[in-house]
Structures are given as structure tokens and as C-alpha cells.
C-alpha atoms as a PDB file:
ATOM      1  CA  UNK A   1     -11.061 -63.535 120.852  1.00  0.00           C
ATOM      2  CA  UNK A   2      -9.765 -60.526 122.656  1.00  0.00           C
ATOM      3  CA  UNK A   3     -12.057 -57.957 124.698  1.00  0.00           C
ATOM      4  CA  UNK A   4     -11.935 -54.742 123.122  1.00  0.00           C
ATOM      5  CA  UNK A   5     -12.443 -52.347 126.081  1.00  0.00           C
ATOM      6  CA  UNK A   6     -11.867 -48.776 127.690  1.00  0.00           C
ATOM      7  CA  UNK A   7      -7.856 -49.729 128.583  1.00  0.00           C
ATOM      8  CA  UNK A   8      -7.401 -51.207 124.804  1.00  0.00           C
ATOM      9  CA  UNK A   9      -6.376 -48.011 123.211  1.00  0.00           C
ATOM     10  CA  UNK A  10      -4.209 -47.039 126.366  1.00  0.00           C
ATOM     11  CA  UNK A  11      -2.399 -50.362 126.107  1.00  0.00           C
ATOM     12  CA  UNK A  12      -1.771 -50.284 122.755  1.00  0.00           C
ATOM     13  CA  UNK A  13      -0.628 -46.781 122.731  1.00  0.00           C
ATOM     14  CA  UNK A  14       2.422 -48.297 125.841  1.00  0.00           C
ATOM     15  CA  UNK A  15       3.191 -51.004 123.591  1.00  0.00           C
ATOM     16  CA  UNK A  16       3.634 -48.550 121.026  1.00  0.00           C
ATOM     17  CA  UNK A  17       5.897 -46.398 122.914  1.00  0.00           C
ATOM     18  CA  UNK A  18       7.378 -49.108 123.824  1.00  0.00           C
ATOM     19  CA  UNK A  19       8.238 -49.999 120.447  1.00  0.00           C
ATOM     20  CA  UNK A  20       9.218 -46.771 119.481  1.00  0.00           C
ATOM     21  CA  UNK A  21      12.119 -46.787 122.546  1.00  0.00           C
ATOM     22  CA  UNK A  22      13.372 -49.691 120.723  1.00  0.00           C
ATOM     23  CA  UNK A  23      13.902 -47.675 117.221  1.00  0.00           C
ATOM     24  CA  UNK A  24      10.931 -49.385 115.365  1.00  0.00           C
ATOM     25  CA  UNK A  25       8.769 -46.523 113.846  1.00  0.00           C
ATOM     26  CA  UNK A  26       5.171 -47.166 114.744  1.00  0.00           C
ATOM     27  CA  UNK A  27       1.769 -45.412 113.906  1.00  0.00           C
ATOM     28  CA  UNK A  28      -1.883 -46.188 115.378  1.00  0.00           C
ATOM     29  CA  UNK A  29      -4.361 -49.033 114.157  1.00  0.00           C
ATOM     30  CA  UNK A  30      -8.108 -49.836 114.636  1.00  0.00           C
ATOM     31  CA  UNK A  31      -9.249 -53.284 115.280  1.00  0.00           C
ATOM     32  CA  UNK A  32      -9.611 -53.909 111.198  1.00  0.00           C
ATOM     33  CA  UNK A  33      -5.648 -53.590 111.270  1.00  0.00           C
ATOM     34  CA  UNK A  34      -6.497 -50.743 108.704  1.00  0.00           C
ATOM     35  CA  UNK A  35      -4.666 -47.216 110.001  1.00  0.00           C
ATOM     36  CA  UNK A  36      -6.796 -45.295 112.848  1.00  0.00           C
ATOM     37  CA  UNK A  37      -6.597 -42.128 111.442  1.00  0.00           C
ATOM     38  CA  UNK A  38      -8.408 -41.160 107.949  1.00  0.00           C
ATOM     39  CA  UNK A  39      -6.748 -39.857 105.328  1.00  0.00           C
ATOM     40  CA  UNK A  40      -6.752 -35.711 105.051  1.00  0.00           C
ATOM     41  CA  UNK A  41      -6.925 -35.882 101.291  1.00  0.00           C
ATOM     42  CA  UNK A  42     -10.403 -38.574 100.805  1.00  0.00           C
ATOM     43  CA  UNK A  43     -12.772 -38.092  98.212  1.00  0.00           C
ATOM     44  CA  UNK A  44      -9.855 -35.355  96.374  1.00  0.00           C
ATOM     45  CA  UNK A  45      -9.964 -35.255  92.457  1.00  0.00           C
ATOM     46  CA  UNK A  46      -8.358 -36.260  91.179  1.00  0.00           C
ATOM     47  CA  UNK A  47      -6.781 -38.897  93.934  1.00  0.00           C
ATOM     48  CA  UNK A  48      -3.775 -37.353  95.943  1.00  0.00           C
ATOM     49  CA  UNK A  49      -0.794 -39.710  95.738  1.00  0.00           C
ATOM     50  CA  UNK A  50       0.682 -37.694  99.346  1.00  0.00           C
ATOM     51  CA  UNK A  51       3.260 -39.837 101.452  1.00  0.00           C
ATOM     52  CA  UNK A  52       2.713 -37.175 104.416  1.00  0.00           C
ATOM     53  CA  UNK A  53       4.236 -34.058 102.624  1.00  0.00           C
ATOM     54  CA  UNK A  54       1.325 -31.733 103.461  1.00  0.00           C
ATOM     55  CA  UNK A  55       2.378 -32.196 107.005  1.00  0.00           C
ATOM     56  CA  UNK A  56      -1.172 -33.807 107.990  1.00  0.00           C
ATOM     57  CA  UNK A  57      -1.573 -37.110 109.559  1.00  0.00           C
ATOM     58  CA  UNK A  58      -3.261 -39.599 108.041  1.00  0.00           C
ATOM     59  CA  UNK A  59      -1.207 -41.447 105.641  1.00  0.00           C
ATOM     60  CA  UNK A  60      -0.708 -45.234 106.711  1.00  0.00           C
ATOM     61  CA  UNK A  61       2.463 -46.295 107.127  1.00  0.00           C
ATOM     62  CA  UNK A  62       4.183 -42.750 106.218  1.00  0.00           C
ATOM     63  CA  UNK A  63       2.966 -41.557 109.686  1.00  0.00           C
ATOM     64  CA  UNK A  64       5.079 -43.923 111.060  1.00  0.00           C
ATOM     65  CA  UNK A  65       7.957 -42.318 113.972  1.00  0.00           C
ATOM     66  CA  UNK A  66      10.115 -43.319 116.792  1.00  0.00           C
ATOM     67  CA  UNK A  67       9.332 -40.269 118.353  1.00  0.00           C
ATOM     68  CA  UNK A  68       7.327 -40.367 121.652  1.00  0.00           C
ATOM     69  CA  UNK A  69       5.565 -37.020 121.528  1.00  0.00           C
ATOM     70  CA  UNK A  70       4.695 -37.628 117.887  1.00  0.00           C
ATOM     71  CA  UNK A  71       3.575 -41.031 118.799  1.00  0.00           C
ATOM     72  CA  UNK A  72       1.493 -39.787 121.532  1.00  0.00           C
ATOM     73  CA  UNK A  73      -0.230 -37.264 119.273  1.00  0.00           C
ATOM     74  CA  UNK A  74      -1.055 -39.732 116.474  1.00  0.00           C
ATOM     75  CA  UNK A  75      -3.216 -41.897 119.299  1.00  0.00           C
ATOM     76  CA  UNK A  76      -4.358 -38.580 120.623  1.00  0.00           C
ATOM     77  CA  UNK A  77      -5.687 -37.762 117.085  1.00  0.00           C
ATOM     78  CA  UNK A  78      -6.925 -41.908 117.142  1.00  0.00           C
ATOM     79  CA  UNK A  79      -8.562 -42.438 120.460  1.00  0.00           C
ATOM     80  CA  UNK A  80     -10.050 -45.485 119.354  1.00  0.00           C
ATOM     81  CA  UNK A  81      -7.041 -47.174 117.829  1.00  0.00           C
ATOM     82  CA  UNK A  82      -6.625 -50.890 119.456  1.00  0.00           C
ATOM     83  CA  UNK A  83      -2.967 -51.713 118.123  1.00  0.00           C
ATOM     84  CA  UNK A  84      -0.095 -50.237 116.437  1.00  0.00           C
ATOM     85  CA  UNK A  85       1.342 -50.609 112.991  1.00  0.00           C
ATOM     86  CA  UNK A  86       5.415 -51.221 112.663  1.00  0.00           C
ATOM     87  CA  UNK A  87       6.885 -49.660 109.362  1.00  0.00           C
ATOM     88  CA  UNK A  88       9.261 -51.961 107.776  1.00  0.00           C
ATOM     89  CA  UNK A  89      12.220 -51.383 105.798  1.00  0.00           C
ATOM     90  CA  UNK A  90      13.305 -48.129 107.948  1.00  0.00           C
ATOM     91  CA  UNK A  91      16.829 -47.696 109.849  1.00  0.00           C
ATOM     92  CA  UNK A  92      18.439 -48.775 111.965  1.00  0.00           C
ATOM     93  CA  UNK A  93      16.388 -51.952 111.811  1.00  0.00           C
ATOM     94  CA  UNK A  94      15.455 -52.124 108.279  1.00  0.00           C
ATOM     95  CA  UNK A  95      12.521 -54.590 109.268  1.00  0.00           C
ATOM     96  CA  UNK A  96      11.900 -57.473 107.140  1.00  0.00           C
ATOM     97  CA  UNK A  97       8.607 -59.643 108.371  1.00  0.00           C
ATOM     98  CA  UNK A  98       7.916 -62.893 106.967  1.00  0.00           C
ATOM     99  CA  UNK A  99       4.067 -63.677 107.737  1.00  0.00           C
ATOM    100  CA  UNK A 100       3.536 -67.834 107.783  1.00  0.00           C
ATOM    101  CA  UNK A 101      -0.383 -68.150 107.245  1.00  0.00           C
ATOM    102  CA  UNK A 102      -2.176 -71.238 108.416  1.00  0.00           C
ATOM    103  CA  UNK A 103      -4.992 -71.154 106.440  1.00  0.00           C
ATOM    104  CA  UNK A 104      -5.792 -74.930 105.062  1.00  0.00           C
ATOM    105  CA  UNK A 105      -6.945 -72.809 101.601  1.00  0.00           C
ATOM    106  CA  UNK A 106      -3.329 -72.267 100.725  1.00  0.00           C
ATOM    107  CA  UNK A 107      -2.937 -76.257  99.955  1.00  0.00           C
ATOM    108  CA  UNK A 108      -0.054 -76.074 102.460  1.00  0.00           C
ATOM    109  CA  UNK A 109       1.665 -75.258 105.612  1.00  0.00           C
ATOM    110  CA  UNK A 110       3.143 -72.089 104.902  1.00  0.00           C
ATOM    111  CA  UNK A 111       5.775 -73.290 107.713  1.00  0.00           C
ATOM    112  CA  UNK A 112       6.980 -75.874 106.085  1.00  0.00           C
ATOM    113  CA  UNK A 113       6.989 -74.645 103.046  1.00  0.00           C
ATOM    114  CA  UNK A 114       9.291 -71.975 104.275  1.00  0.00           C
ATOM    115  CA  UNK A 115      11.604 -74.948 105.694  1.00  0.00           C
ATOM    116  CA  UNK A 116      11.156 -76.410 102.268  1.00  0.00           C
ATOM    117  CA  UNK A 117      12.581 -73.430 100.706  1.00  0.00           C
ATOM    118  CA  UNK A 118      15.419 -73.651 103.362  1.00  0.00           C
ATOM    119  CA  UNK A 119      16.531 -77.240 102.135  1.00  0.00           C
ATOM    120  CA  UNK A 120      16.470 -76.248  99.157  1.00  0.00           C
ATOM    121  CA  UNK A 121      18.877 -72.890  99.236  1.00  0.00           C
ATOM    122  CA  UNK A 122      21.088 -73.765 102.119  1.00  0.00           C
ATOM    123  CA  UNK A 123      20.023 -71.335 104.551  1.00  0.00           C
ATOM    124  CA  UNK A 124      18.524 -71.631 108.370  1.00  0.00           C
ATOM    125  CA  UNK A 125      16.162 -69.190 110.145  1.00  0.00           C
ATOM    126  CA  UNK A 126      17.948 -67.626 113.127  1.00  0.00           C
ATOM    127  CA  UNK A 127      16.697 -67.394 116.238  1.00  0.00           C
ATOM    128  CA  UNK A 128      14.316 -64.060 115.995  1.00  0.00           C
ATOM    129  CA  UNK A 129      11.678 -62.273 117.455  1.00  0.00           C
ATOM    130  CA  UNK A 130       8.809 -64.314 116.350  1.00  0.00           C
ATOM    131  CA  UNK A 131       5.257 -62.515 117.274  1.00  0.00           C
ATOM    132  CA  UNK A 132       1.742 -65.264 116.938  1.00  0.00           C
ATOM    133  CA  UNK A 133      -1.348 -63.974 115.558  1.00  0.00           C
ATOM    134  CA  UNK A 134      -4.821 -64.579 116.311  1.00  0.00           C
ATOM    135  CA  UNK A 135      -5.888 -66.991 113.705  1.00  0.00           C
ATOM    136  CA  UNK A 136      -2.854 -69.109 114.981  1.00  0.00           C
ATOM    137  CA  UNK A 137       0.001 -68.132 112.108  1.00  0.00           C
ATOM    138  CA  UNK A 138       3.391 -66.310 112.524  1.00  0.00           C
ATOM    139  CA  UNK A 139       5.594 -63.272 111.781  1.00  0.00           C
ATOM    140  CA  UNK A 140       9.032 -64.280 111.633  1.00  0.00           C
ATOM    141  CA  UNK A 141      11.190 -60.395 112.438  1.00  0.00           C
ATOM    142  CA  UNK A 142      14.220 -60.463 110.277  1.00  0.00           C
ATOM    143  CA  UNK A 143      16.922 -57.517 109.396  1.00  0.00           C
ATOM    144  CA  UNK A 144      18.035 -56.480 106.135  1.00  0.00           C
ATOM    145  CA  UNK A 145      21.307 -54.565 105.070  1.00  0.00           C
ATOM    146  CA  UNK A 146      21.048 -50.120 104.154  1.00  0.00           C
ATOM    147  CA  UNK A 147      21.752 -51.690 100.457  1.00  0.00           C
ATOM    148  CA  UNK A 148      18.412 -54.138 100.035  1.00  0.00           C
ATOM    149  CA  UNK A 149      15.185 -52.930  99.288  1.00  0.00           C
ATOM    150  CA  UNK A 150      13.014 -55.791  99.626  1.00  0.00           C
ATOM    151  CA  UNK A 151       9.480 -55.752  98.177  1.00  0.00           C
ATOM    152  CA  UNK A 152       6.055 -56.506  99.749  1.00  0.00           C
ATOM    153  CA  UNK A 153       4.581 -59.686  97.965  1.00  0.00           C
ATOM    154  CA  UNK A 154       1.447 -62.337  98.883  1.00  0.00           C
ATOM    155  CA  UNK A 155       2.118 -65.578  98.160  1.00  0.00           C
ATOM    156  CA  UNK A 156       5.346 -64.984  95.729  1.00  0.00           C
ATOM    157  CA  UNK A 157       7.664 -66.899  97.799  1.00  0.00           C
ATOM    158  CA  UNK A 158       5.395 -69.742  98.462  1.00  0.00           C
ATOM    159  CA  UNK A 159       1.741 -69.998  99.404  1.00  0.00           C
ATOM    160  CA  UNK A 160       0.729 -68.516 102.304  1.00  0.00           C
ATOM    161  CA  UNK A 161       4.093 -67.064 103.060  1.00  0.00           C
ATOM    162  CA  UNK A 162       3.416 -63.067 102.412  1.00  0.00           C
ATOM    163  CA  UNK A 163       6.348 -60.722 102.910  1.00  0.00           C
ATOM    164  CA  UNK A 164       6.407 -56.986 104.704  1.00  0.00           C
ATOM    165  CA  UNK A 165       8.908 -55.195 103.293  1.00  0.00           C
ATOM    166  CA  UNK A 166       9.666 -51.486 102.485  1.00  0.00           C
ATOM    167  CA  UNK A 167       6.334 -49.229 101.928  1.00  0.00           C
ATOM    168  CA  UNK A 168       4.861 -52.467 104.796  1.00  0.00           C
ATOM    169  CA  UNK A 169       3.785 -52.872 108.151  1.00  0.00           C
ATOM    170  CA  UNK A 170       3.618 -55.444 110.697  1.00  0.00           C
ATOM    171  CA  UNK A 171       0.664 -55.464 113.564  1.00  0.00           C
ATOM    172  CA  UNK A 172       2.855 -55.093 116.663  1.00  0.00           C
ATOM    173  CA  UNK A 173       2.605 -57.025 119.425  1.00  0.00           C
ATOM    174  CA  UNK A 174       0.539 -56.011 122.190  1.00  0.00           C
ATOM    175  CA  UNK A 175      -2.226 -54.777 119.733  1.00  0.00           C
ATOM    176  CA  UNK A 176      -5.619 -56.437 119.596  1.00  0.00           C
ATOM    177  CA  UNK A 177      -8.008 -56.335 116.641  1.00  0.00           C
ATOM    178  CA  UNK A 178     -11.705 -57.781 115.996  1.00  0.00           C
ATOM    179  CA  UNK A 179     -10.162 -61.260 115.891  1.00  0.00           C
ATOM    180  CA  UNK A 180      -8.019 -61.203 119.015  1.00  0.00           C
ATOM    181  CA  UNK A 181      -4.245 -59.975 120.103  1.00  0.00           C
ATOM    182  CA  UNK A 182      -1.044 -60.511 118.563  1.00  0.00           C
ATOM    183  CA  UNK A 183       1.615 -62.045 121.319  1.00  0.00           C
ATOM    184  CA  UNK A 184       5.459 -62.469 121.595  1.00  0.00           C
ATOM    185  CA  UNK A 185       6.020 -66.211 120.570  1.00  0.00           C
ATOM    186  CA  UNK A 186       7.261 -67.716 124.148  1.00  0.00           C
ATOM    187  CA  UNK A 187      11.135 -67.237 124.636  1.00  0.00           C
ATOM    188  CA  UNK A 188      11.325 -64.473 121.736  1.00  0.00           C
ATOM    189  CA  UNK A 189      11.029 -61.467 124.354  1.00  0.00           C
ATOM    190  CA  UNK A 190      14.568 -60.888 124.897  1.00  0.00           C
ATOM    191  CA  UNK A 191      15.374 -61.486 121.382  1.00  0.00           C
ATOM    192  CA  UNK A 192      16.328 -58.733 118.654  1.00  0.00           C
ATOM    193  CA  UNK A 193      15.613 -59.144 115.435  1.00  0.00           C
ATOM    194  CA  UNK A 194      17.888 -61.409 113.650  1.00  0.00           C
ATOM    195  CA  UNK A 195      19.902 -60.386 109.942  1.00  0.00           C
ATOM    196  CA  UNK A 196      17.904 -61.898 107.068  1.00  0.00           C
ATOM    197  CA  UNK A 197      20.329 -65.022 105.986  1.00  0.00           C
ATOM    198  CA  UNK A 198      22.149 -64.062 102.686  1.00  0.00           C
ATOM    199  CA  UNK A 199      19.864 -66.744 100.320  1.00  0.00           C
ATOM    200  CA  UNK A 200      16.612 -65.889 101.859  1.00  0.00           C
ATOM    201  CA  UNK A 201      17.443 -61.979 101.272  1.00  0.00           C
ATOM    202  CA  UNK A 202      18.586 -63.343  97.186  1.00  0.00           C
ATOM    203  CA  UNK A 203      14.898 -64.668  96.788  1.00  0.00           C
ATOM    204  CA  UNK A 204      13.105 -61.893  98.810  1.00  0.00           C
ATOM    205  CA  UNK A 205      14.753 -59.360  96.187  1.00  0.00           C
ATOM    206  CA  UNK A 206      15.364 -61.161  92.807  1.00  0.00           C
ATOM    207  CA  UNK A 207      13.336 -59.482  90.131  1.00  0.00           C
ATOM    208  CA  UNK A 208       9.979 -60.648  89.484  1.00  0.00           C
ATOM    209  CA  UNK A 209       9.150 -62.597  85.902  1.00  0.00           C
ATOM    210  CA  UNK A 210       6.143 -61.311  83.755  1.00  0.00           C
ATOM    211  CA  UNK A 211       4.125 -64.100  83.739  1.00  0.00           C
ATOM    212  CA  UNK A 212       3.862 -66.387  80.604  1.00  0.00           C
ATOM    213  CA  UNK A 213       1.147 -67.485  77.956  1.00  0.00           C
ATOM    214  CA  UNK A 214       0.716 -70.773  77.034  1.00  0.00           C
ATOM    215  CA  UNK A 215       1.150 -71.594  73.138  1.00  0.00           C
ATOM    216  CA  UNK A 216      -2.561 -72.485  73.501  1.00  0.00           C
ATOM    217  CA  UNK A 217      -3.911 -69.596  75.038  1.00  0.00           C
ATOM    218  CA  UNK A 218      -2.887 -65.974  74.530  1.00  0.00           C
ATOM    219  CA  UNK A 219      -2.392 -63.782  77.646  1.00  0.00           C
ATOM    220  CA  UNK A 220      -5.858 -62.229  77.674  1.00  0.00           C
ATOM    221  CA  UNK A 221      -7.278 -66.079  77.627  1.00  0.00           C
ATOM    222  CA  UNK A 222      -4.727 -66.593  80.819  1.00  0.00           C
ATOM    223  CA  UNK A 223      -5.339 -63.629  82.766  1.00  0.00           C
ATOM    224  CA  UNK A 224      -9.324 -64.563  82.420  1.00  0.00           C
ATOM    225  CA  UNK A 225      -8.286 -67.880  83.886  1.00  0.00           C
ATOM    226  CA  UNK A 226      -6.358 -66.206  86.641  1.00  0.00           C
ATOM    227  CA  UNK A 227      -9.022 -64.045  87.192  1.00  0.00           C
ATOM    228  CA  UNK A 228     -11.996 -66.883  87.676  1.00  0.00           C
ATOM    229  CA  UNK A 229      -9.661 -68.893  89.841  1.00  0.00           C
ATOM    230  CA  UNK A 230      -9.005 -65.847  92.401  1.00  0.00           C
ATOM    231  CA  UNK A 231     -12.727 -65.113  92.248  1.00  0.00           C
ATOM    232  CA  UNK A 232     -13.602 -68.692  92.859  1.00  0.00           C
ATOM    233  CA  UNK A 233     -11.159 -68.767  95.414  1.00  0.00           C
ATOM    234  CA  UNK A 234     -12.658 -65.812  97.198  1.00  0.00           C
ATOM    235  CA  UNK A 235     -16.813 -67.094  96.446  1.00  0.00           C
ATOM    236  CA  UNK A 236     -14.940 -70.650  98.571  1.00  0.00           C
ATOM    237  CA  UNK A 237     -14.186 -68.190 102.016  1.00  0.00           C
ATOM    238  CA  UNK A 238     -16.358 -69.452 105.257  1.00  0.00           C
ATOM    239  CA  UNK A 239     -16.980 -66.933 108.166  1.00  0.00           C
ATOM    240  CA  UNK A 240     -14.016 -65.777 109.634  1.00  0.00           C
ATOM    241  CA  UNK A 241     -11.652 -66.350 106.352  1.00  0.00           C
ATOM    242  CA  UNK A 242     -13.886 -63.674 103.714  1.00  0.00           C
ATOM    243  CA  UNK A 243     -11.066 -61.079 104.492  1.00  0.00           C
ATOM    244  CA  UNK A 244      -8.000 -62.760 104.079  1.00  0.00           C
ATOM    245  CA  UNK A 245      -9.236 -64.717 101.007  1.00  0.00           C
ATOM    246  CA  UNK A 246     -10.398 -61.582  99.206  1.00  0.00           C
ATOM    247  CA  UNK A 247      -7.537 -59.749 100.478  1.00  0.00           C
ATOM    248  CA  UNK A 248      -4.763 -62.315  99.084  1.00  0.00           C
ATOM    249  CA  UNK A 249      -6.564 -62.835  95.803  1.00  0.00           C
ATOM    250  CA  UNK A 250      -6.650 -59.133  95.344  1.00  0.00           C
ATOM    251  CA  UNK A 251      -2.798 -59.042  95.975  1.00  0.00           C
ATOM    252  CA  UNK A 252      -2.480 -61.757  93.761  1.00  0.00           C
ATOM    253  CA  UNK A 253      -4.475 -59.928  91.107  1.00  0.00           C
ATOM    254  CA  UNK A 254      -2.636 -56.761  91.663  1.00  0.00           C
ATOM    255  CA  UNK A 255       0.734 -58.076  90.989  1.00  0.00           C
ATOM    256  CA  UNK A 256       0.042 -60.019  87.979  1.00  0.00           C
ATOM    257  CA  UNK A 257      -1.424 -56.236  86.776  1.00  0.00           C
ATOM    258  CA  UNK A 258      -5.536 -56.996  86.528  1.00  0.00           C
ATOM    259  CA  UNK A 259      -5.635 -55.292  90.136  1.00  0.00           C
ATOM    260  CA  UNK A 260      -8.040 -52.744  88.934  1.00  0.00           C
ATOM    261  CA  UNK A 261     -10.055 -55.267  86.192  1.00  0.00           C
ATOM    262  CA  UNK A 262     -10.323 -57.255  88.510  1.00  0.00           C
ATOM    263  CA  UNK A 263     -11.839 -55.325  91.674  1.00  0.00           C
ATOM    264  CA  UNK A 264     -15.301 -55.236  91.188  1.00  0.00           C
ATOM    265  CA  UNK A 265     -16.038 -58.940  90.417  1.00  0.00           C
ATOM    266  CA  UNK A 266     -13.898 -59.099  93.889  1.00  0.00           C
ATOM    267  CA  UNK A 267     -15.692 -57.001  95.314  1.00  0.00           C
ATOM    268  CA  UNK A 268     -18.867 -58.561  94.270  1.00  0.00           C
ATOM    269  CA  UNK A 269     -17.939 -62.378  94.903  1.00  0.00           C
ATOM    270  CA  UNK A 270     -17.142 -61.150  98.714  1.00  0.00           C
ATOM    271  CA  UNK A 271     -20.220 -59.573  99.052  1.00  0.00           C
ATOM    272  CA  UNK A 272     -22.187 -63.077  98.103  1.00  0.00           C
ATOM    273  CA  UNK A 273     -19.991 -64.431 100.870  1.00  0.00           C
ATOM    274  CA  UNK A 274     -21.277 -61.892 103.588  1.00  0.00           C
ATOM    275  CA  UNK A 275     -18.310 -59.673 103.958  1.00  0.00           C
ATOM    276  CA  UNK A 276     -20.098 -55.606 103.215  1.00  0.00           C
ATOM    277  CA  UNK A 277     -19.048 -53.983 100.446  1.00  0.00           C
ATOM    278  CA  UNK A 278     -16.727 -50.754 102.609  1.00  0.00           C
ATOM    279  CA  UNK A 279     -14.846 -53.810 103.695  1.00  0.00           C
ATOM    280  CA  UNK A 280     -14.348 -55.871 100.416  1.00  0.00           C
ATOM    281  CA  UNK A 281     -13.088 -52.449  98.656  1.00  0.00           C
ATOM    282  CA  UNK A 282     -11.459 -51.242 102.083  1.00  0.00           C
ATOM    283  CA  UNK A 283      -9.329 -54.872 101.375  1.00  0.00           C
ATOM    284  CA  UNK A 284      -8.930 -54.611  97.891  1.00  0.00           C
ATOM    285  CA  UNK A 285      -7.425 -50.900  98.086  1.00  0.00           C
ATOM    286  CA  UNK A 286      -5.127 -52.375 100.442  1.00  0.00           C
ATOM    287  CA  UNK A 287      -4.254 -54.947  98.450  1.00  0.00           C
ATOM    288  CA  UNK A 288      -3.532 -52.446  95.743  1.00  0.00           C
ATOM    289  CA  UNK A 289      -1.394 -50.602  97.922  1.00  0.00           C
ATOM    290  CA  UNK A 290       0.913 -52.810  99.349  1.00  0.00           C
ATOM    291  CA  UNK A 291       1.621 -54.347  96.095  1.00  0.00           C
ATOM    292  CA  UNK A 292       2.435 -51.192  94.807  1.00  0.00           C
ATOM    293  CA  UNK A 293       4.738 -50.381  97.784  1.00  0.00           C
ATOM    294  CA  UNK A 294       2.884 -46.960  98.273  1.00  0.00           C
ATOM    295  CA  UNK A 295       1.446 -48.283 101.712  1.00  0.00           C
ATOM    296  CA  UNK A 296       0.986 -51.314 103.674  1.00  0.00           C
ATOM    297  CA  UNK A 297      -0.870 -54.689 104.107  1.00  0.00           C
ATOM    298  CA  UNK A 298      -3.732 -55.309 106.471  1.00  0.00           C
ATOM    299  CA  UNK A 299      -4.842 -58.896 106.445  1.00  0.00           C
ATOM    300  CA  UNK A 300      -1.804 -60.348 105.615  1.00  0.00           C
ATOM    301  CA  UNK A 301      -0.333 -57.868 107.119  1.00  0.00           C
ATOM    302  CA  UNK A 302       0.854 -58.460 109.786  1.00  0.00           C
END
């Protein structure tokens, strides 16, 4: 695990200016990957749906800029940021990050299941800047083209594979968060971020299908199933997975649409795990934004 310390939020604001030379538009984290700065509009009713048109910082992943004096005033306004968010889905890069989990939960290596996926529709991952995270997964950085919009998802393209797309954010490299520092994968460095192979971008874009009943059971008796699986899955979570569990069942929940039905017997199995209740809804309203592509991930999240 990484020290957090007095130089952590002076590192992380040169690896965010560093990132910003390099046209990726970045913004200011705090060790929960969560966005350092608060939003200007909490506790408004009703809630304020604002993507930074008062102005204000404050809003996630729509504070995100290339420019250095804006960066520098974002960490100004954070001093206790630890890391830096990366918007994807914005010119010229148009980041696309594929996030390989590790987590034995998932019933598979999200790695191979992502070289599964290759077999299977004829493409290969180009060589690409590849950053590792603490809890030993990867993001894979990939390019799309100005006519793509490519959605955030959790576990739609296979499990543990979770996509950052536009409305997104990876954790840059560099940053360091309660569970240690995201690095460069060795002999990425000098690597740019490679284009998104043409089958990969057909299945990170095709339209998602509603889900289906069963002749047996009508969709209210299948969304209750869904629903006691997710929370089961989340009541499973040992220290040091509560967060990531909750926060992919919530995604999970969220774009099947019992998101909000769903939250508070979320919210409740993660608090009989040991995870506090800000943090369980702190994940969940995450959850609920990235699938909704007003904001980004945290956990999976790059």
C-alpha cells in the first residue's frame, strides 16, 4: 500500500500536468478515487442536474481540462487530492479504457476473457498504454474515432471487464489512493494510446437488449431474482473487496433499471459487511452515475 504523505498531492498535481501537456483532460481526486472537490450545488431541491454551467467547480468529470492554469487551480481549490481523474471520450484522444479486474468473485479472469472475446471476433489488442492498479488488475488505453460514442458499462462485455467511456474517467497514473498507486505497465511509457480495433469498437457500441422474462416467471419475479443475487453477492465481500462488490452490483442494478429499488437493501447488505453507510451510498451514487453517463466510475473506475 502506498504512503499517503505531505508530497502526495504535489505529485499528483505534476502527473496531472503532465497529463494535461499530453491533451488528456484531467481533474483532481482524493484517495477514495471519488472527485476532490464537492459539489457547489449539495443538498439543492430539488437535485441540480449541472454539468459545470454555473461556472463553479465541483462537478466530477465535467471539471475536467488540458489547461495548466485551470488545472493548477482545481488542486489549489483540492489541496488534499492524492491522484487525478482522466475524462474519457474527449478530443483529440477520444479515450476509451478497458478496466480487466482480477477479482476471483467474477468466476473468471477478466484477461482472458477479454482474449476469449478476441478469438471469437477476429480482432487483437494493439500494443497500448497499459497502466496496473493496486489490487493487481489493468486498464488497457484505447482510441476511438470523432463518430463513436461508446458507453460506460460494468460487466456488459464480460465479467469483470468494465468499460470507461464518454461521461468516464480513468485514475491516472502517478495517483495514489487508500489502496496504493496506479503505475505505467513496464515498456508502455513511450507508448500512445492505440485506435480501438474495428470489432472491439462494434461490441463496445452495439445497442444494449432489455433483458428477458422467462415463460415461468414474469419480469417483476426476475428482477427480484436479480436483485437477491447482487445483494448476496455484495453480503459475500471480505475486507478489502466491500467497495468494488457493492459498487459493481450497484452498476449492475442500475443498468438493468432497479438502480434506485435497489439502493437501500445495497446499502444495507454493505453495511453488515463493515463498509459505513457515506461510503456504501457514496458507491452506489456512483454507480448510478456512470451508468447513466452523467459522470464517472470510481471503483471500477479506473
Amino acid at each position: 500500500m502506498a504512503t499517503i504523505d505531505r508530497q502526495t498531492p504535489t505529485l499528483a498535481l505534476a502527473h496531472a500536468l503532465a497529463a494535461a501537456g499530453r491533451g488528456l483532460p484531467v481533474f483532481p481526486l482524493s484517495a477514495t478515487k471519488l472527485p476532490a472537490l464537492r459539489s457547489p450545488h449539495r443538498g439543492e431541491q430539488p437535485p441540480t442536474h449541472c454539468r459545470g454551467e454555473c461556472g463553479l467547480p465541483g462537478h466530477g468529470v465535467h471539471d475536467a481540462t488540458t489547461d495548466p492554469a485551470a488545472v493548477r487551480a482545481l488542486f489549489a481549490a483540492a489541496p488534499r487530492a492524492t491522484g487525478y481523474g482522466i475524462a474519457c471520450g474527449h478530443a483529440p484522444h477520444r479515450l476509451i479504457g478497458i478496466d480487466l479486474d482480477v477479482d476471483p468473485a467474477y468466476g473468471s479472469d477478466a484477461a482472458g476473457a477479454l482474449r476469449q472475446l478476441a478469438l471469437q471476433h477476429l480482432f487483437t489488442i494493439p500494443p497500448t498504454v497499459t497502466v496496473l492498479t493496486p489490487s493487481g488488475g489493468r486498464h488497457l488505453w484505447l482510441t476511438g474515432p470523432a463518430d463513436a460514442t461508446v458507453p460506460n458499462s460494468a460487466g456488459r462485455l464480460a465479467p469483470g471487464i468494465d468499460i470507461r467511456g464518454t461521461g468516464g474517467y480513468l485514475v491516472g497514473p502517478g495517483s495514489v489512493t487508500a489502496h496504493g498507486r496506479y503505475r505505467l505497465g513496464p515498456g508502455t511509457a513511450h507508448l500512445t494510446p492505440a485506435p480501438c480495433p474495428r470489432a472491439l469498437l462494434r461490441l463496445l457500441t452495439q445497442p444494449r437488449r432489455p433483458p428477458t422474462a422467462t415463460r415461468s416467471a414474469g419480469p417483476a419475479a426476475t428482477q427480484d431474482r436479480r436483485g437477491e443475487g447482487l445483494i448476496q453477492f455484495v453480503l459475500a465481500a471480505h475486507e478489502g473487496q466491500r467497495n468494488t462488490r457493492l459498487f459493481w452490483a450497484a452498476c449492475r442494478a442500475y443498468e438493468h433499471g432497479f438502480g434506485d429499488a435497489l439502493a437501500d437493501a445495497l446499502t444495507a447488505a454493505a453495511v453488515r459487511t463493515g463498509l459505513p453507510e457515506h461510503e456504501a451510498r457514496a458507491a452506489i451514487a456512483s454507480a448510478a452515475r456512470l451508468t447513466s453517463g452523467r459522470g464517472g466510475g470510481t471503483n471500477g473506475a479506473a
